[in-house]
PDB file of N, CA and C in Angstrom:
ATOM      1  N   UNK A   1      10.646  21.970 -23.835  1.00  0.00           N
ATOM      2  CA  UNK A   1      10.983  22.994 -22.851  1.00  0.00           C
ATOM      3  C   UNK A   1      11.444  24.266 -23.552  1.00  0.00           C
ATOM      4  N   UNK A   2      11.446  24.960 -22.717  1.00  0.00           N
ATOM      5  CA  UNK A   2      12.079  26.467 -23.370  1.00  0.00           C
ATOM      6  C   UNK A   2      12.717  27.066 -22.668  1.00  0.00           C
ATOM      7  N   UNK A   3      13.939  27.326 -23.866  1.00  0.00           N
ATOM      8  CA  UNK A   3      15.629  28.028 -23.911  1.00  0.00           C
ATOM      9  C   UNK A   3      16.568  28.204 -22.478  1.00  0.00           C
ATOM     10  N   UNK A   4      16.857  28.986 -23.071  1.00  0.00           N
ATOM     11  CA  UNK A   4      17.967  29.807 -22.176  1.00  0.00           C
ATOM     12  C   UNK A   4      17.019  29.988 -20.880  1.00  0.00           C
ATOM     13  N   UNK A   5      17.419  30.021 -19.687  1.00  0.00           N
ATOM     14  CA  UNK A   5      16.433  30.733 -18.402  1.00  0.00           C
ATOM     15  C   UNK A   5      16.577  32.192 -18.691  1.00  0.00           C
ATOM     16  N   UNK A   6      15.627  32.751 -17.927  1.00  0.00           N
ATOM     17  CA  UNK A   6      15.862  34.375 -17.781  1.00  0.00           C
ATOM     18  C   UNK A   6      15.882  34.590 -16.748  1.00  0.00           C
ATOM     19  N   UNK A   7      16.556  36.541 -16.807  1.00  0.00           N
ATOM     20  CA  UNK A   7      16.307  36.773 -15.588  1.00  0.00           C
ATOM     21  C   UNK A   7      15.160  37.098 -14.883  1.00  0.00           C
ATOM     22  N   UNK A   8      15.000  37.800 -13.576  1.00  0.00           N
ATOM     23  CA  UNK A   8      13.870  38.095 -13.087  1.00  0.00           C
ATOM     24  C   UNK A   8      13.065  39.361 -13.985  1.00  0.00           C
ATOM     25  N   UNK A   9      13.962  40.417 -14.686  1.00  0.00           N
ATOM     26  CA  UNK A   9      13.325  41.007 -15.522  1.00  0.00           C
ATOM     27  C   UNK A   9      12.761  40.556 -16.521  1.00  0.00           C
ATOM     28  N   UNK A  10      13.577  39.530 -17.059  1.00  0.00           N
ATOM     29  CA  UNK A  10      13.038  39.019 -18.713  1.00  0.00           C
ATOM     30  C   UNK A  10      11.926  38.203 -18.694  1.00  0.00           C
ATOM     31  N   UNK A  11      11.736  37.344 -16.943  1.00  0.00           N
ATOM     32  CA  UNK A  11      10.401  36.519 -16.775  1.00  0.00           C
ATOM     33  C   UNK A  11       9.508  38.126 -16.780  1.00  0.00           C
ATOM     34  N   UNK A  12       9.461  39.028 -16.311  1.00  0.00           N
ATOM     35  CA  UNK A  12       8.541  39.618 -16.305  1.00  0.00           C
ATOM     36  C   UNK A  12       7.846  39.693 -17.693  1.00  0.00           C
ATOM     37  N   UNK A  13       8.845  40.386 -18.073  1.00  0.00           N
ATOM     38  CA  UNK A  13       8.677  40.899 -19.860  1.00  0.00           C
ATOM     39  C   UNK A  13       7.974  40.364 -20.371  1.00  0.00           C
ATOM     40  N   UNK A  14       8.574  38.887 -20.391  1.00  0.00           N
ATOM     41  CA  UNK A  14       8.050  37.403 -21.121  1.00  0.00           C
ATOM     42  C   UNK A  14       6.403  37.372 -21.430  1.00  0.00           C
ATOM     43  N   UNK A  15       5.905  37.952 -20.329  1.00  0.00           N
ATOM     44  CA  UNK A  15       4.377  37.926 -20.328  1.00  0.00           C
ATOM     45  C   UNK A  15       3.766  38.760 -21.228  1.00  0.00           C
ATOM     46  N   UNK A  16       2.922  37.943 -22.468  1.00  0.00           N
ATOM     47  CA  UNK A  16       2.261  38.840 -23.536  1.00  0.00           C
ATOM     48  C   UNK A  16       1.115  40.113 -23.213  1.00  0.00           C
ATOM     49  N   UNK A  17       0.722  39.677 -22.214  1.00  0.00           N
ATOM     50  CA  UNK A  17      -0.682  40.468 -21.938  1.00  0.00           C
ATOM     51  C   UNK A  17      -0.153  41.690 -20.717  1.00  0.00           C
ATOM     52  N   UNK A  18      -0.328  43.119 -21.155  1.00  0.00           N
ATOM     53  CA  UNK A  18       0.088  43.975 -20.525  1.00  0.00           C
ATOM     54  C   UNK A  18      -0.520  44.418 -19.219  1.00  0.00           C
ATOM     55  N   UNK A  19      -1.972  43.852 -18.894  1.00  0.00           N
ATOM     56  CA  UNK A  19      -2.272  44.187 -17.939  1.00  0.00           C
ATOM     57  C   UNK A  19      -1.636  43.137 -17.371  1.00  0.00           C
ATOM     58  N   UNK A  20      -1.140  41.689 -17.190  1.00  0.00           N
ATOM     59  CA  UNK A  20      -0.784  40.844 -16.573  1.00  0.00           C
ATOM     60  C   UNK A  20       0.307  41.358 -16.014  1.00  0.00           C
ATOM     61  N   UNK A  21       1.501  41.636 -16.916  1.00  0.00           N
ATOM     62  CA  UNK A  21       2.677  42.005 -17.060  1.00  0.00           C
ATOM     63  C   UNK A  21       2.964  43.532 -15.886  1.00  0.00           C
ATOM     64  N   UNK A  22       1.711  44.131 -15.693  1.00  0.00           N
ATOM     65  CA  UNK A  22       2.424  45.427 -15.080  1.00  0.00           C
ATOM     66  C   UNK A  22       1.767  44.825 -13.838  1.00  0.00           C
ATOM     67  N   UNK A  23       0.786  44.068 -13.385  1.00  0.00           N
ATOM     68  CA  UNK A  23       0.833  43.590 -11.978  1.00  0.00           C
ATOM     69  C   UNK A  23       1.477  42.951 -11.489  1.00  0.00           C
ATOM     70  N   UNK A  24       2.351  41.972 -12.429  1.00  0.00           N
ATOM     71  CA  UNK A  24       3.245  41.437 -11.822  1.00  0.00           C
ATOM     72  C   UNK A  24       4.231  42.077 -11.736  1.00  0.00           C
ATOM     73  N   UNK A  25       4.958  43.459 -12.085  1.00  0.00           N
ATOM     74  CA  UNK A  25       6.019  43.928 -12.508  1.00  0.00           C
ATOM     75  C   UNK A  25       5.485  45.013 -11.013  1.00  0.00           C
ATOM     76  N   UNK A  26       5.036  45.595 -10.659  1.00  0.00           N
ATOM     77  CA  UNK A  26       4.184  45.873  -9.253  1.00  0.00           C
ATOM     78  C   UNK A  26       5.076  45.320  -8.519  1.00  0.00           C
ATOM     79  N   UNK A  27       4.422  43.703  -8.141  1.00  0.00           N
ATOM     80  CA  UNK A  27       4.966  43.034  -6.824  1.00  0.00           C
ATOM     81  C   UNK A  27       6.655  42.854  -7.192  1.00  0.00           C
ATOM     82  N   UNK A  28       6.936  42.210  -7.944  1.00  0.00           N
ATOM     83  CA  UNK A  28       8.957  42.515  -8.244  1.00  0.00           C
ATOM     84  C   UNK A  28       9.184  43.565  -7.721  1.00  0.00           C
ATOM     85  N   UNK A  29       8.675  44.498  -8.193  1.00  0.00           N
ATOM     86  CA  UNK A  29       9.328  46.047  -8.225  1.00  0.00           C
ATOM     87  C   UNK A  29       9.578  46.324  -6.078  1.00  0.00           C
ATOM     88  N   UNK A  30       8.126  46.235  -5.705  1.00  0.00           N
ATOM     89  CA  UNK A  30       7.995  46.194  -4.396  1.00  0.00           C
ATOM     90  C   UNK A  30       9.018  45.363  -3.558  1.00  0.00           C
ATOM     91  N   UNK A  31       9.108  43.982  -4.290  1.00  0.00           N
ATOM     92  CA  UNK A  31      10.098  42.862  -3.952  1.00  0.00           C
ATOM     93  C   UNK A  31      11.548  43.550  -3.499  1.00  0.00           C
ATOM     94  N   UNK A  32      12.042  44.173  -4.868  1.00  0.00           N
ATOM     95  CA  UNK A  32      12.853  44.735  -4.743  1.00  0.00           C
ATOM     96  C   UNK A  32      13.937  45.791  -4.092  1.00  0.00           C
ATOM     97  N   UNK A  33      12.491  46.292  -3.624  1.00  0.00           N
ATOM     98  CA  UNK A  33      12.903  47.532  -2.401  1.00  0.00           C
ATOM     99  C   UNK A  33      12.687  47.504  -0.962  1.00  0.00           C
ATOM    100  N   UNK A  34      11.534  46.199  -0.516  1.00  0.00           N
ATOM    101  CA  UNK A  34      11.932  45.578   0.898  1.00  0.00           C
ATOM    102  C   UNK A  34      12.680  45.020   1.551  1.00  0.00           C
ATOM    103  N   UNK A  35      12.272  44.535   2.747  1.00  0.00           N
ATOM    104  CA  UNK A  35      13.726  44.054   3.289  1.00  0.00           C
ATOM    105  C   UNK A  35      13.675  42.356   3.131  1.00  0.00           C
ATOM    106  N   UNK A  36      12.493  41.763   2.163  1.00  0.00           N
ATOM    107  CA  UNK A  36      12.456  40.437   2.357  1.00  0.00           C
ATOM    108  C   UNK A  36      13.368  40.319   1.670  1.00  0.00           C
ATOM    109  N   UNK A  37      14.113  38.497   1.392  1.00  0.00           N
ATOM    110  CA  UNK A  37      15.075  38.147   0.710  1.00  0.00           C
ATOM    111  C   UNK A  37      14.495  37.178  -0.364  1.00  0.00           C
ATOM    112  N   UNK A  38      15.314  36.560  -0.974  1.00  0.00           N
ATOM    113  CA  UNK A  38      14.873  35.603  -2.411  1.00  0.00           C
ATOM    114  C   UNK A  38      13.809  34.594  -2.000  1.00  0.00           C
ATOM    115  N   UNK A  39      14.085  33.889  -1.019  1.00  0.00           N
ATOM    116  CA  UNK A  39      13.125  33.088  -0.631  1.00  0.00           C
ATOM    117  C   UNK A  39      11.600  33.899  -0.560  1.00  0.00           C
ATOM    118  N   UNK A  40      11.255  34.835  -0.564  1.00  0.00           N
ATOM    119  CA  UNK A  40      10.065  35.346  -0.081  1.00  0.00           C
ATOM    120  C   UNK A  40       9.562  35.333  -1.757  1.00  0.00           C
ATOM    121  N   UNK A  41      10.715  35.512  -2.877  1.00  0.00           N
ATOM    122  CA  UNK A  41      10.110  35.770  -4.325  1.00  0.00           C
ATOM    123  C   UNK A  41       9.168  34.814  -5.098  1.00  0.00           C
ATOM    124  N   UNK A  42       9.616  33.485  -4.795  1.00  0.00           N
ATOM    125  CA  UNK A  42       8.554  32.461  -5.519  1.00  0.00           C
ATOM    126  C   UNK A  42       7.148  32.611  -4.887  1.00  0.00           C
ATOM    127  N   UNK A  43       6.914  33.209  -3.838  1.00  0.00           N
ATOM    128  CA  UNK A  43       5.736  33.425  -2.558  1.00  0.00           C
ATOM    129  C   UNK A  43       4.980  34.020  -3.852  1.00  0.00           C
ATOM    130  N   UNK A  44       5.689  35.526  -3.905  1.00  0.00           N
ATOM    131  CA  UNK A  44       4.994  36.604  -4.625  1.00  0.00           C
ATOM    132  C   UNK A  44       4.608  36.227  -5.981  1.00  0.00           C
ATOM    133  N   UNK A  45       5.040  35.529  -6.450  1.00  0.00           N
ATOM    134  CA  UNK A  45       5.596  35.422  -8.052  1.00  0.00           C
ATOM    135  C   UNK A  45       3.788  33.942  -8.153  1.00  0.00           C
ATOM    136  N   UNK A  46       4.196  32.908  -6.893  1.00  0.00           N
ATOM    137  CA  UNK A  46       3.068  32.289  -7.033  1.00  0.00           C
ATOM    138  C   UNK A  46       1.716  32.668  -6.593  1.00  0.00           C
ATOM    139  N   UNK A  47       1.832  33.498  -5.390  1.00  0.00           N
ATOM    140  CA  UNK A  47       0.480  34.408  -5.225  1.00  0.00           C
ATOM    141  C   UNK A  47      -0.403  34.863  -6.476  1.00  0.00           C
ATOM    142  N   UNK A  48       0.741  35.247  -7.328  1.00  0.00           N
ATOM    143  CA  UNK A  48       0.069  36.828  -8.189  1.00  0.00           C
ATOM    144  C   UNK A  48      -0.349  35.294  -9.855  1.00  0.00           C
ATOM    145  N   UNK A  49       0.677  34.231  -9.927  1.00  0.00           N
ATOM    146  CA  UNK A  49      -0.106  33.707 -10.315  1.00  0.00           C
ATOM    147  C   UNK A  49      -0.673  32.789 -10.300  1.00  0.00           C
ATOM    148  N   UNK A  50      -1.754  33.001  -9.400  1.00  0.00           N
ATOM    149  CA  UNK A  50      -2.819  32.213  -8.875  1.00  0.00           C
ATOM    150  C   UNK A  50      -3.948  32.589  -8.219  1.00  0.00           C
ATOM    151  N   UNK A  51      -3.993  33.823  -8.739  1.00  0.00           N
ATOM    152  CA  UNK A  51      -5.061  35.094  -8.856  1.00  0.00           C
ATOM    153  C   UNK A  51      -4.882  35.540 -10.241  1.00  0.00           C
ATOM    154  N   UNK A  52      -4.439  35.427 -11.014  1.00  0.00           N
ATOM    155  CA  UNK A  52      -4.942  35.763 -12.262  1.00  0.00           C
ATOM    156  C   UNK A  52      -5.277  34.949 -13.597  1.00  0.00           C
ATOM    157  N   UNK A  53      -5.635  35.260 -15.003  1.00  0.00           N
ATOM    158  CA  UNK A  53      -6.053  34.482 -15.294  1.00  0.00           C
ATOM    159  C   UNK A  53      -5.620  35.529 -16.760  1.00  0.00           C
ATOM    160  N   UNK A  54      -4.219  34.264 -17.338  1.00  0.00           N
ATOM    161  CA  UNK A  54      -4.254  34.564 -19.032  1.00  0.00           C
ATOM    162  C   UNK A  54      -5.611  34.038 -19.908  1.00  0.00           C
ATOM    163  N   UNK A  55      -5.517  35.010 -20.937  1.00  0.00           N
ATOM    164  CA  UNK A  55      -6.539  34.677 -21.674  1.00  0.00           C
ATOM    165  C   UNK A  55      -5.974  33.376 -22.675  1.00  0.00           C
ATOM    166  N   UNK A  56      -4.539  33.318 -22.453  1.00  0.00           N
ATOM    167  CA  UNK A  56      -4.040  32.020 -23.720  1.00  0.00           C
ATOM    168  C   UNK A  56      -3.408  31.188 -22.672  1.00  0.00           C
ATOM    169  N   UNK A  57      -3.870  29.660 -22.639  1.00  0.00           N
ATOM    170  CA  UNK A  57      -3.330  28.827 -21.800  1.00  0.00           C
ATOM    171  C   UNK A  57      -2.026  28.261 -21.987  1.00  0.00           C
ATOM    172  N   UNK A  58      -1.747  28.344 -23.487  1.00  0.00           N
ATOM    173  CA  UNK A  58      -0.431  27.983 -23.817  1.00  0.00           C
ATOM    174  C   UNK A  58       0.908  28.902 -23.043  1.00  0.00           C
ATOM    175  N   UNK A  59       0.295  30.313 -23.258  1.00  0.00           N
ATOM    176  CA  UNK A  59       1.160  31.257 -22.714  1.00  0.00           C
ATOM    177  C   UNK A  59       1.210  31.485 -20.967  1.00  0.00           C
ATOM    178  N   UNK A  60       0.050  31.002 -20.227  1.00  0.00           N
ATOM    179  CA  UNK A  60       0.345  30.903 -19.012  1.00  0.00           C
ATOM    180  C   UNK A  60       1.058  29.627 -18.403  1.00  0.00           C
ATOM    181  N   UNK A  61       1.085  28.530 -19.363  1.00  0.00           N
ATOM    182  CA  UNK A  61       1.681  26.896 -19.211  1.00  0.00           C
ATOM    183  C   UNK A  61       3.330  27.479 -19.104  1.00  0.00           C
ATOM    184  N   UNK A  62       3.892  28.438 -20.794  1.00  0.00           N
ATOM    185  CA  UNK A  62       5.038  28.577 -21.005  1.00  0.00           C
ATOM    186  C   UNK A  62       5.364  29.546 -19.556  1.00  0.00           C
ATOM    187  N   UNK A  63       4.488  30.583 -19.150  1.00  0.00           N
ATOM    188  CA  UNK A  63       5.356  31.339 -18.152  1.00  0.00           C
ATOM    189  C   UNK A  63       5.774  30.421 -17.009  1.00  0.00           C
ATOM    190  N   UNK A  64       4.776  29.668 -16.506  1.00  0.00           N
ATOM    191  CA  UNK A  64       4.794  29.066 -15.498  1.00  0.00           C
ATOM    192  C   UNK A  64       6.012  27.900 -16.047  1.00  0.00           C
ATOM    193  N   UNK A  65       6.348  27.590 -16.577  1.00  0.00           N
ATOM    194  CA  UNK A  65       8.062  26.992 -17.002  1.00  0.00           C
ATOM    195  C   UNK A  65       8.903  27.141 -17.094  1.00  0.00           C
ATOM    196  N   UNK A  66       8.872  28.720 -17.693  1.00  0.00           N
ATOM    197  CA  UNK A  66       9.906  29.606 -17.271  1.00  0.00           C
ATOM    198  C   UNK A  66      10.557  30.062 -15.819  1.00  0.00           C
ATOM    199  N   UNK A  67       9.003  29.910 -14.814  1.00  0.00           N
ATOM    200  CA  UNK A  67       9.027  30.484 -13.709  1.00  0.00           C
ATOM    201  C   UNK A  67       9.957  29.739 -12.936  1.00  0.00           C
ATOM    202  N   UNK A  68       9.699  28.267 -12.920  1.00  0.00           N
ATOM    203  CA  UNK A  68      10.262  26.807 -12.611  1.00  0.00           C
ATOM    204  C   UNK A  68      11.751  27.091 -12.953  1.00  0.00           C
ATOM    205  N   UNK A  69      12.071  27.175 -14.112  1.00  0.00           N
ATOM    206  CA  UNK A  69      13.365  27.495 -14.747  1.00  0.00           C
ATOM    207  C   UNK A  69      14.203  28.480 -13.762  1.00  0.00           C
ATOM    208  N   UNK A  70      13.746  29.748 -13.680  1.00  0.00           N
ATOM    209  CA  UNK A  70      13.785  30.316 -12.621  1.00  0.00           C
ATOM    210  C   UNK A  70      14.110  30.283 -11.465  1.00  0.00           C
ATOM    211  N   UNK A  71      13.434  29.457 -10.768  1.00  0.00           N
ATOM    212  CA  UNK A  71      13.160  28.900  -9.267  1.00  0.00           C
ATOM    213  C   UNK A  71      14.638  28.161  -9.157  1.00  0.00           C
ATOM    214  N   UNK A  72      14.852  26.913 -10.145  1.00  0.00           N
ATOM    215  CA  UNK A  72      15.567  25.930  -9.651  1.00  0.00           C
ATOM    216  C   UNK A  72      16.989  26.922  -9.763  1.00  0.00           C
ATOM    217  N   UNK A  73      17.123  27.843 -11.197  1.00  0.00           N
ATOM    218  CA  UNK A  73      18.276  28.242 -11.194  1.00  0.00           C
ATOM    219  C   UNK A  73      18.807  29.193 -10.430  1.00  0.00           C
ATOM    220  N   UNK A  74      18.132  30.196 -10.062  1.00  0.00           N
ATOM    221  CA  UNK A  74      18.768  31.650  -9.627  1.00  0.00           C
ATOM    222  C   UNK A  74      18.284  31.521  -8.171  1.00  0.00           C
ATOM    223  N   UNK A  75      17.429  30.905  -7.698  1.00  0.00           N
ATOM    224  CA  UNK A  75      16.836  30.958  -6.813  1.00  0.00           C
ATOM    225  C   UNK A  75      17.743  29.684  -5.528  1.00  0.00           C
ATOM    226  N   UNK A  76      17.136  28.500  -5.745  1.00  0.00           N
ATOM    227  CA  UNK A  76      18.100  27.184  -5.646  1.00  0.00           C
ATOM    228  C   UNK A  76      19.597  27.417  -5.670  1.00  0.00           C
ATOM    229  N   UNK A  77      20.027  28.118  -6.705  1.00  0.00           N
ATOM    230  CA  UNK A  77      21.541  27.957  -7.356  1.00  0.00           C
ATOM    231  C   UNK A  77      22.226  29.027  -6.857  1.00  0.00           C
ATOM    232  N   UNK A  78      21.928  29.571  -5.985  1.00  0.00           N
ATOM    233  CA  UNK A  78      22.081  31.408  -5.473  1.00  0.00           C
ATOM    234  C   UNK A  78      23.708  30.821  -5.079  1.00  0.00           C
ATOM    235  N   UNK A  79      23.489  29.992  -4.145  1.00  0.00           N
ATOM    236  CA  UNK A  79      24.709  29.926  -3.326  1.00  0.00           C
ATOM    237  C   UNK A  79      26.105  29.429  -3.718  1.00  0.00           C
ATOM    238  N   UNK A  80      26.105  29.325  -5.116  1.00  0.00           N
ATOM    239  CA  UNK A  80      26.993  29.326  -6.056  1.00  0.00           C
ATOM    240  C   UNK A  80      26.888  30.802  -6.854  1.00  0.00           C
ATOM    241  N   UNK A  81      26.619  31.390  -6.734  1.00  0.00           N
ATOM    242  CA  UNK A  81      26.759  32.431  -7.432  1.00  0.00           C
ATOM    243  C   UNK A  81      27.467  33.645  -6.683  1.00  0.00           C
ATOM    244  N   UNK A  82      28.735  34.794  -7.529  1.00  0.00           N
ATOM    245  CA  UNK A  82      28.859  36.105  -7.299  1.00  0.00           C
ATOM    246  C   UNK A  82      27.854  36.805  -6.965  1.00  0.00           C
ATOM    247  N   UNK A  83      28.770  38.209  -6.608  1.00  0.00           N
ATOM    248  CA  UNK A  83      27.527  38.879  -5.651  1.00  0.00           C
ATOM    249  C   UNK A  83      27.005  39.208  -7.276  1.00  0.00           C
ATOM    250  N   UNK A  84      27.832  39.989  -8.196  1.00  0.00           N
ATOM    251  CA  UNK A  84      27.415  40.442  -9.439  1.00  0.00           C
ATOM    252  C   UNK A  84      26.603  39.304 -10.228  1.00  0.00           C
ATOM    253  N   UNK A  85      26.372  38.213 -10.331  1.00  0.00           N
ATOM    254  CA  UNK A  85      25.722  37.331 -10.738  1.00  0.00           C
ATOM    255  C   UNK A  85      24.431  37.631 -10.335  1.00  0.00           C
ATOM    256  N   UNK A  86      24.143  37.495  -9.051  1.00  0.00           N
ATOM    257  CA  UNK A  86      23.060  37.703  -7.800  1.00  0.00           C
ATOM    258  C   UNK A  86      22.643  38.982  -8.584  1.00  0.00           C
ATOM    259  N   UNK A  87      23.320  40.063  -9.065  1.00  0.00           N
ATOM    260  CA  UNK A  87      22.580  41.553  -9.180  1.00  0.00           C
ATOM    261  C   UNK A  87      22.061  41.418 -10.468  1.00  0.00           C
ATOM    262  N   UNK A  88      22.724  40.613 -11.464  1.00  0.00           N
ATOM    263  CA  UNK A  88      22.095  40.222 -12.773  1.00  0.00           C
ATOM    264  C   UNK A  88      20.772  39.700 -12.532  1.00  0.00           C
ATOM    265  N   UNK A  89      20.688  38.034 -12.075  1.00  0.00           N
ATOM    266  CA  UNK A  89      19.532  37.689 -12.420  1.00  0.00           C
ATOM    267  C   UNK A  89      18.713  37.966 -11.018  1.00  0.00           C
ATOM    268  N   UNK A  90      19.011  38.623 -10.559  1.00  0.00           N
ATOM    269  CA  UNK A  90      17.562  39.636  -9.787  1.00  0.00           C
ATOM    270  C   UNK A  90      17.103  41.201  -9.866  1.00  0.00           C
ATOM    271  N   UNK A  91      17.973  41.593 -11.435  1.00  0.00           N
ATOM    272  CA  UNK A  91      17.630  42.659 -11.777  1.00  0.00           C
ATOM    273  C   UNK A  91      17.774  44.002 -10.821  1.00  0.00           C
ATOM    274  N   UNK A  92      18.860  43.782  -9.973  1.00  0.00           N
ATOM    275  CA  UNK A  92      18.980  44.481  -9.245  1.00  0.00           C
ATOM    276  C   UNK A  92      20.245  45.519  -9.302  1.00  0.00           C
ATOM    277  N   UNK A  93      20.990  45.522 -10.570  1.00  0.00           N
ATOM    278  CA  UNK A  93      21.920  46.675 -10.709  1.00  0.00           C
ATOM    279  C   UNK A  93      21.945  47.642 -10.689  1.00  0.00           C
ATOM    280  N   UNK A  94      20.992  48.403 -11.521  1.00  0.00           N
ATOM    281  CA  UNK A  94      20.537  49.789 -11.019  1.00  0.00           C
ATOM    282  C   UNK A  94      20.201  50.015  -9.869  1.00  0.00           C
ATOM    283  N   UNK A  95      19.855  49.258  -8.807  1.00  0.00           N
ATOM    284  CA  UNK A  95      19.711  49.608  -7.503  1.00  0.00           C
ATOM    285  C   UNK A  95      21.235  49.901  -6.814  1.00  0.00           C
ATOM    286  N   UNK A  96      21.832  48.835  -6.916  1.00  0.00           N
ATOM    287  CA  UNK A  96      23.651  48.562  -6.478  1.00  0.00           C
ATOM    288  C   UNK A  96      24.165  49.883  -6.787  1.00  0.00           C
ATOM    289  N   UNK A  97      24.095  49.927  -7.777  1.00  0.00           N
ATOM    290  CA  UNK A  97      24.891  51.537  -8.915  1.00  0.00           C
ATOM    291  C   UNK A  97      24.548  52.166  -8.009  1.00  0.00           C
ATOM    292  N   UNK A  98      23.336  52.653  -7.836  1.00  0.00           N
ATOM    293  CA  UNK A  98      22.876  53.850  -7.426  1.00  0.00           C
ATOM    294  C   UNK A  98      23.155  53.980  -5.564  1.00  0.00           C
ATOM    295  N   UNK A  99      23.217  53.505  -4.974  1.00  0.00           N
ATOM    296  CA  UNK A  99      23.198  52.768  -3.494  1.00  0.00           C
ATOM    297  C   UNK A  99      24.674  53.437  -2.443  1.00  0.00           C
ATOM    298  N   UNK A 100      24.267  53.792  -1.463  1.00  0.00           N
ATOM    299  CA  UNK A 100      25.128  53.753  -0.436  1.00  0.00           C
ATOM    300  C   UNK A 100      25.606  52.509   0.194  1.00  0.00           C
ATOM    301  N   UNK A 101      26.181  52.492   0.826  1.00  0.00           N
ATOM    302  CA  UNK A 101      26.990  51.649   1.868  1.00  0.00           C
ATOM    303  C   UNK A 101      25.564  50.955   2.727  1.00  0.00           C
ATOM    304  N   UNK A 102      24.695  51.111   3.031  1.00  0.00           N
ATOM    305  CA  UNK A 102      23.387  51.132   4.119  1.00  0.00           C
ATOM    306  C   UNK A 102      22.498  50.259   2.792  1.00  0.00           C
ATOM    307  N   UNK A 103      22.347  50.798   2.170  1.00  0.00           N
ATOM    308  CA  UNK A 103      21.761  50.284   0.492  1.00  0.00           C
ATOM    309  C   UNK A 103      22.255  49.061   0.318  1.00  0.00           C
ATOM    310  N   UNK A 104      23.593  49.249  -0.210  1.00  0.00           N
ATOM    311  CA  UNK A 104      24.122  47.992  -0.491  1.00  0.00           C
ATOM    312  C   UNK A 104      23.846  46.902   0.689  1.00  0.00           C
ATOM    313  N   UNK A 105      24.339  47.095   1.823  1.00  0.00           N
ATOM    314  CA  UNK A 105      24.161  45.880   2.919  1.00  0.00           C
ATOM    315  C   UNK A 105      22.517  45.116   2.496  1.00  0.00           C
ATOM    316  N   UNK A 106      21.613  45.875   2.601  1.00  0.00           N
ATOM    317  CA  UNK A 106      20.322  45.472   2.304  1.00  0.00           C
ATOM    318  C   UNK A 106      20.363  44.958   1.305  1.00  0.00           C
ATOM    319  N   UNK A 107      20.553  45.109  -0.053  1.00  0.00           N
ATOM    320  CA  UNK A 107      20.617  44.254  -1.225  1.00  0.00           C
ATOM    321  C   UNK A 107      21.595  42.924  -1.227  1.00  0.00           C
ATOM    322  N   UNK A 108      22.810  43.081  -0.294  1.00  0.00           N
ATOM    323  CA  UNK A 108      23.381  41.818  -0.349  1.00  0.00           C
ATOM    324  C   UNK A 108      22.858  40.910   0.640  1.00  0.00           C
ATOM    325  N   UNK A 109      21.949  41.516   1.839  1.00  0.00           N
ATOM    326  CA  UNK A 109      20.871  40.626   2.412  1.00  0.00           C
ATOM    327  C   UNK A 109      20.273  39.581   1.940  1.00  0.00           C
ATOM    328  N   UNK A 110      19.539  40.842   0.759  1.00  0.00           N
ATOM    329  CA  UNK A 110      18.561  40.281   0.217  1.00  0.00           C
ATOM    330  C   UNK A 110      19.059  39.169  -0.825  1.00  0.00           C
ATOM    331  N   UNK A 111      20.103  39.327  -1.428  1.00  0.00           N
ATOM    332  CA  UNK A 111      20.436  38.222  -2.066  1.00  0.00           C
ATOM    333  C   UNK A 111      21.515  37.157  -1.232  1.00  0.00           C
ATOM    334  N   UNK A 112      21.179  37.098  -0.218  1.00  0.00           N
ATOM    335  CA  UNK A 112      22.097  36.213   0.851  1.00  0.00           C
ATOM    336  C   UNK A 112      23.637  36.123   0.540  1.00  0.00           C
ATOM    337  N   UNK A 113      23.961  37.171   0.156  1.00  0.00           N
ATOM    338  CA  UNK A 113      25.310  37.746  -0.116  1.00  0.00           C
ATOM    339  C   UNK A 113      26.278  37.960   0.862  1.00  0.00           C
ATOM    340  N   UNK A 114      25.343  38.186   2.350  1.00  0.00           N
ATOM    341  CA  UNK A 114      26.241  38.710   3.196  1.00  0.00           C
ATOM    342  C   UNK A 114      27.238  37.977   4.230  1.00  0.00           C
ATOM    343  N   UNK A 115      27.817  36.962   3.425  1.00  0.00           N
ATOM    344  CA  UNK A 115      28.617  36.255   4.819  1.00  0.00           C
ATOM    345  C   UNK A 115      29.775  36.752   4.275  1.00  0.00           C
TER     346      UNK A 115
END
């Protein structure tokens, strides 16, 4: 298996092949600024891969483990987590920072933050 989990940015990153990497970095990005919540992310994340196609199978095996890694932790594990935890591994701080009162509510939506 492999390491440490990442966050939702660093799974992006993770991906060697740059055209892969900026379509998926597309739908996150989009992810990010609607009004869906976490649950809608494994949707996107498995859509996009399962329409495309690495050229190295080793490296689409490792993302897709990472992705898993992912899933069970930040995703699954949300409801143990701070709101600041939540803004880490969904890469969503610079949004928070930057954000009004109207902003924020929506991002703690989105990370089911808001009770």
């Amino acid at each position: 298996t492999l390491g440490v989990t990442m966050n939702l940015d660093e799974l992006v990153d993770s991906i060697p092949e740059t055209e892969l990497k900026a379509q998926l970095l597309h739908w996150v990005e989009g992810w990010k600024v609607d009004d869906s919540d976490v649950e809608a992310l494994p949707e996107i994340i498995d859509k996009w891969h399962g329409s495309v196609w690495f050229s190295d199978q080793q490296a689409q095996n490792e993302f897709y483990e990472r992705f898993q890694k992912f899933r069970e932790e930040a995703i699954r594990g949300i409801g143990g987590m701070t709101v600041n935890e939540r803004l880490y591994w969904f890469g969503l701080f610079e949004y928070w920072d930057g954000s009004e009162d109207e902003s924020r509510h929506r991002i703690r939506a989105k990370l089911r933050a808001d009770a």
